[in-house]
C-alpha atoms as a PDB file:
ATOM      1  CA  UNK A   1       8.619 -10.449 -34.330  1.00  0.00           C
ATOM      2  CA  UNK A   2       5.138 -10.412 -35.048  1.00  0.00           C
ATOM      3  CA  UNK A   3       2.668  -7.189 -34.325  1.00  0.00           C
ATOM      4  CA  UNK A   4       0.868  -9.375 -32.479  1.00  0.00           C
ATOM      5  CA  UNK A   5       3.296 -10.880 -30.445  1.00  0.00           C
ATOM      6  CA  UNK A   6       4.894  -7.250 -29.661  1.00  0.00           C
ATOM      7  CA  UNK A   7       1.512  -6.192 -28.409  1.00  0.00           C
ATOM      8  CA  UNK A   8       0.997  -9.168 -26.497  1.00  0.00           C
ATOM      9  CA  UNK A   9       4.394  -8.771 -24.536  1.00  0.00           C
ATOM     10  CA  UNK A  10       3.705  -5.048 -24.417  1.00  0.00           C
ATOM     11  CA  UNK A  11       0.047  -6.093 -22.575  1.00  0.00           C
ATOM     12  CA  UNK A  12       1.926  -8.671 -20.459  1.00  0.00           C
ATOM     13  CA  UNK A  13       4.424  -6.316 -19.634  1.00  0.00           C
ATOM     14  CA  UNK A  14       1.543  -3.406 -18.187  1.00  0.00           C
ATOM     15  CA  UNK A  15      -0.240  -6.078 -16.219  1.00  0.00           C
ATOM     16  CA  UNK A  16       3.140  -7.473 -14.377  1.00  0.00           C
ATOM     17  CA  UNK A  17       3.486  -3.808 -13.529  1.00  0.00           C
ATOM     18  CA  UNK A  18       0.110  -3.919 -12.067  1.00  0.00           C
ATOM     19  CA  UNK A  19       0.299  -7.237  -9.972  1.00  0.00           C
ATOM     20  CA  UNK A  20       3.342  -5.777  -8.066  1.00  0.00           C
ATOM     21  CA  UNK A  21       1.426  -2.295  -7.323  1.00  0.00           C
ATOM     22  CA  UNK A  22      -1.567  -4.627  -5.877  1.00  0.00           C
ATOM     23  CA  UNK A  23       1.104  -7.000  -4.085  1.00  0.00           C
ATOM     24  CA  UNK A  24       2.850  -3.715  -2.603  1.00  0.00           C
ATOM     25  CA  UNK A  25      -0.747  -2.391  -1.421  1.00  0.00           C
ATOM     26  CA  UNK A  26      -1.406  -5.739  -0.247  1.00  0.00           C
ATOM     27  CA  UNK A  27       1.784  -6.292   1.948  1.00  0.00           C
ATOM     28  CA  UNK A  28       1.525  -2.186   3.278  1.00  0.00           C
ATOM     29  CA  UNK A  29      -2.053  -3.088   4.233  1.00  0.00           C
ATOM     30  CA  UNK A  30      -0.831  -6.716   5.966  1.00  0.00           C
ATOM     31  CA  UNK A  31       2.374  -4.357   7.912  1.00  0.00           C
ATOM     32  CA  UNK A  32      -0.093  -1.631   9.075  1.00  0.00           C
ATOM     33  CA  UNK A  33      -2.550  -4.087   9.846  1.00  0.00           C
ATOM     34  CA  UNK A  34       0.214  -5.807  12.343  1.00  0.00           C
ATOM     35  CA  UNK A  35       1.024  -2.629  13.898  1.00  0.00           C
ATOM     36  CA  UNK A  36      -2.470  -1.260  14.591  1.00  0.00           C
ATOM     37  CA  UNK A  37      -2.815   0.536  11.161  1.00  0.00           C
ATOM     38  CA  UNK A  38      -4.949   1.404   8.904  1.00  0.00           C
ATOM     39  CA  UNK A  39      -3.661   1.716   5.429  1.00  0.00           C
ATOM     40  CA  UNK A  40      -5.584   4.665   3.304  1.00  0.00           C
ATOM     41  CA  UNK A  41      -3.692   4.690   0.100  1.00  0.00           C
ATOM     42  CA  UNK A  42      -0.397   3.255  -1.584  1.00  0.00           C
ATOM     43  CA  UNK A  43       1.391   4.819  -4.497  1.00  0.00           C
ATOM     44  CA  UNK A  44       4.279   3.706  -6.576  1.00  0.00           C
ATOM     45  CA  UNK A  45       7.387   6.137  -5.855  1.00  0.00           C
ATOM     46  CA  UNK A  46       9.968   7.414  -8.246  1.00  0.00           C
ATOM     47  CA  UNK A  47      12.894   5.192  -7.884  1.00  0.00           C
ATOM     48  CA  UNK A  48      10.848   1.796  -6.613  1.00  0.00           C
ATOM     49  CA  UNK A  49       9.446   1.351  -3.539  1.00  0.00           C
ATOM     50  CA  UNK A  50       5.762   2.927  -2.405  1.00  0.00           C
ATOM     51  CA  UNK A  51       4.457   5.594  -0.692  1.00  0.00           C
ATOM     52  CA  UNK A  52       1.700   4.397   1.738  1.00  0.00           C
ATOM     53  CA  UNK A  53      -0.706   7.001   3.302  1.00  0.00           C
ATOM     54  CA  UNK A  54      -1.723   5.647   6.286  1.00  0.00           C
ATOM     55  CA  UNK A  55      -3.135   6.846   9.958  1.00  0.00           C
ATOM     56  CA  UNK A  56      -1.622   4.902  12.973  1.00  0.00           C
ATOM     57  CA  UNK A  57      -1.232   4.068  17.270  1.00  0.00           C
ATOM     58  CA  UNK A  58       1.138   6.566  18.701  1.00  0.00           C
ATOM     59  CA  UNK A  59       1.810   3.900  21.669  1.00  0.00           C
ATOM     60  CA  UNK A  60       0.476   6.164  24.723  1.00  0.00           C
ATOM     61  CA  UNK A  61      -1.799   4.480  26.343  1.00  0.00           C
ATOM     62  CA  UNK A  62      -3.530   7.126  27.566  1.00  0.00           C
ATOM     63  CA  UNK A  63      -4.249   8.401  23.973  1.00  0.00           C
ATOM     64  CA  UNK A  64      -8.049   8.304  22.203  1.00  0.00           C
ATOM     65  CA  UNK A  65      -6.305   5.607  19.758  1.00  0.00           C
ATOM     66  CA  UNK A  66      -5.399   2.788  22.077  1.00  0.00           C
ATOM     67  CA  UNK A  67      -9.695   2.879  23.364  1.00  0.00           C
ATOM     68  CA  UNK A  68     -11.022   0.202  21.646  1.00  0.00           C
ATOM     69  CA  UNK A  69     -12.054   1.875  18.304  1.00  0.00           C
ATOM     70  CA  UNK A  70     -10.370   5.124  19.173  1.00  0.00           C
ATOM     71  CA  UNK A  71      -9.646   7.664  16.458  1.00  0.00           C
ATOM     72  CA  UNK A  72      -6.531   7.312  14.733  1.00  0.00           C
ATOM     73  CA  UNK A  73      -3.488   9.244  14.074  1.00  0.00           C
ATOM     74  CA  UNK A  74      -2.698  10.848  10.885  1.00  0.00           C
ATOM     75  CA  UNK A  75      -2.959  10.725   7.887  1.00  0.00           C
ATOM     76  CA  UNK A  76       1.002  10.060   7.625  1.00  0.00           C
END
């Protein structure tokens, strides 16, 4: 195999890793978004899967986050 081609793979290889990190933000940001959410930071976590930071509804609705624009709960 070819330097070249080694480095190429090894470049292809970095920016697979980095489409799934923006796919996982992407589909944490869609879930939250469906349950009221708001999504303030996903990380990769050891062992696959992510670790979203993210403030949400509690589901009261007598709570300051089911007003219309209410303050959120969190960050979780």
């Amino acid at each position: 195999m070819t330097k070249s081609l080694k480095s190429f793979r090894e470049r292809r290889a970095k920016i697979d890793t980095e489409i799934e990190q923006l796919e996982s933000q992407l589909d944490a940001q869609e879930r939250a978004g469906q349950k009221g959410a708001e999504v303030l930071e996903v990380k990769p976590a050891r062992g696959g899967g992510s670790y979203v930071l993210q403030k949400v509804k509690c589901g009261k609705s007598s709570c300051r986050c089911a007003r219309a624009g209410g303050e959120l709960h969190g960050p979780y």
